[in-house]
C-alpha atoms as a PDB file:
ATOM      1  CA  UNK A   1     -23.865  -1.819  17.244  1.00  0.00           C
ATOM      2  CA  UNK A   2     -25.936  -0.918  14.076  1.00  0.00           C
ATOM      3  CA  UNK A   3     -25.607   2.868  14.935  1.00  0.00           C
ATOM      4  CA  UNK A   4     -21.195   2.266  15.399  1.00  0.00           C
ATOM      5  CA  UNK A   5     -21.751   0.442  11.794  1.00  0.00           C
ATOM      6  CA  UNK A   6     -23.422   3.720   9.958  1.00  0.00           C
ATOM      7  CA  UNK A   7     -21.246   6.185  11.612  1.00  0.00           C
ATOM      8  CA  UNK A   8     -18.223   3.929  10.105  1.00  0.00           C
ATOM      9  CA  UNK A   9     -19.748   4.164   6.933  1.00  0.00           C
ATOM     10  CA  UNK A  10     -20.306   7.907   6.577  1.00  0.00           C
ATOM     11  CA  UNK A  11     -16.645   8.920   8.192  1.00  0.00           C
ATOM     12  CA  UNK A  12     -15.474   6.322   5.784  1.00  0.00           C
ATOM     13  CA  UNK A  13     -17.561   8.301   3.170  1.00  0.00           C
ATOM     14  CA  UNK A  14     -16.270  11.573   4.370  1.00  0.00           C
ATOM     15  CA  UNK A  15     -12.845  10.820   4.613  1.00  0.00           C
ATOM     16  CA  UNK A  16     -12.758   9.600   1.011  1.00  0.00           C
ATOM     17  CA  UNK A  17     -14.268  12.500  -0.343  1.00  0.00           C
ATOM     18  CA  UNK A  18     -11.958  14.894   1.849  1.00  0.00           C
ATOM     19  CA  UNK A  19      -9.167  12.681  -0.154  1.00  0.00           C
ATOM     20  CA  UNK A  20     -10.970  13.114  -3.830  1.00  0.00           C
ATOM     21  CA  UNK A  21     -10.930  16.957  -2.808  1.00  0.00           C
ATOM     22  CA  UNK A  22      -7.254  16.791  -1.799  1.00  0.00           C
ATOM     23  CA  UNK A  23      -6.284  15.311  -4.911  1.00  0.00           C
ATOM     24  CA  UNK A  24      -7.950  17.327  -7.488  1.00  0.00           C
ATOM     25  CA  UNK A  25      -6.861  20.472  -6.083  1.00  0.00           C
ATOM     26  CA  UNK A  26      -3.073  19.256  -6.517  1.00  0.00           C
ATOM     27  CA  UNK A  27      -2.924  19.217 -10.441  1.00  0.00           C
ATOM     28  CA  UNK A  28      -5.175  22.139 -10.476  1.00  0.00           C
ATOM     29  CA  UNK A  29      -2.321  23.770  -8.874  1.00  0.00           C
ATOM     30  CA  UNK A  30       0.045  22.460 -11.018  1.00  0.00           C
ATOM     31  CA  UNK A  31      -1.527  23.604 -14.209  1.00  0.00           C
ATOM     32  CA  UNK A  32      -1.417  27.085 -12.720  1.00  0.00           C
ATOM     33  CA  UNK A  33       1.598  26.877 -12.008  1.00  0.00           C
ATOM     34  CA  UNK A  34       2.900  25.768 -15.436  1.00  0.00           C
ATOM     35  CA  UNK A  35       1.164  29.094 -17.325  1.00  0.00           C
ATOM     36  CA  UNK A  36       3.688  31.231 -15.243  1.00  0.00           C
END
């Protein structure tokens, strides 16, 4: 049950970071988009 605990943790982990990622490409775009 411990090992079901840690994986939970780390997709958690992952899946939040894959979100942070998501999100900081989006105004990136925007800005680029804006000097055109």
């Amino acid at each position: 049950m411990k090992i079901l605990r840690i994986f939970g943790l780390i997709g958690l982990v992952i899946y939040t970071i894959f979100l942070m990622m998501a999100c900081g490409r989006g105004p990136e775009n925007d800005s680029t988009s804006n000097e055109f």
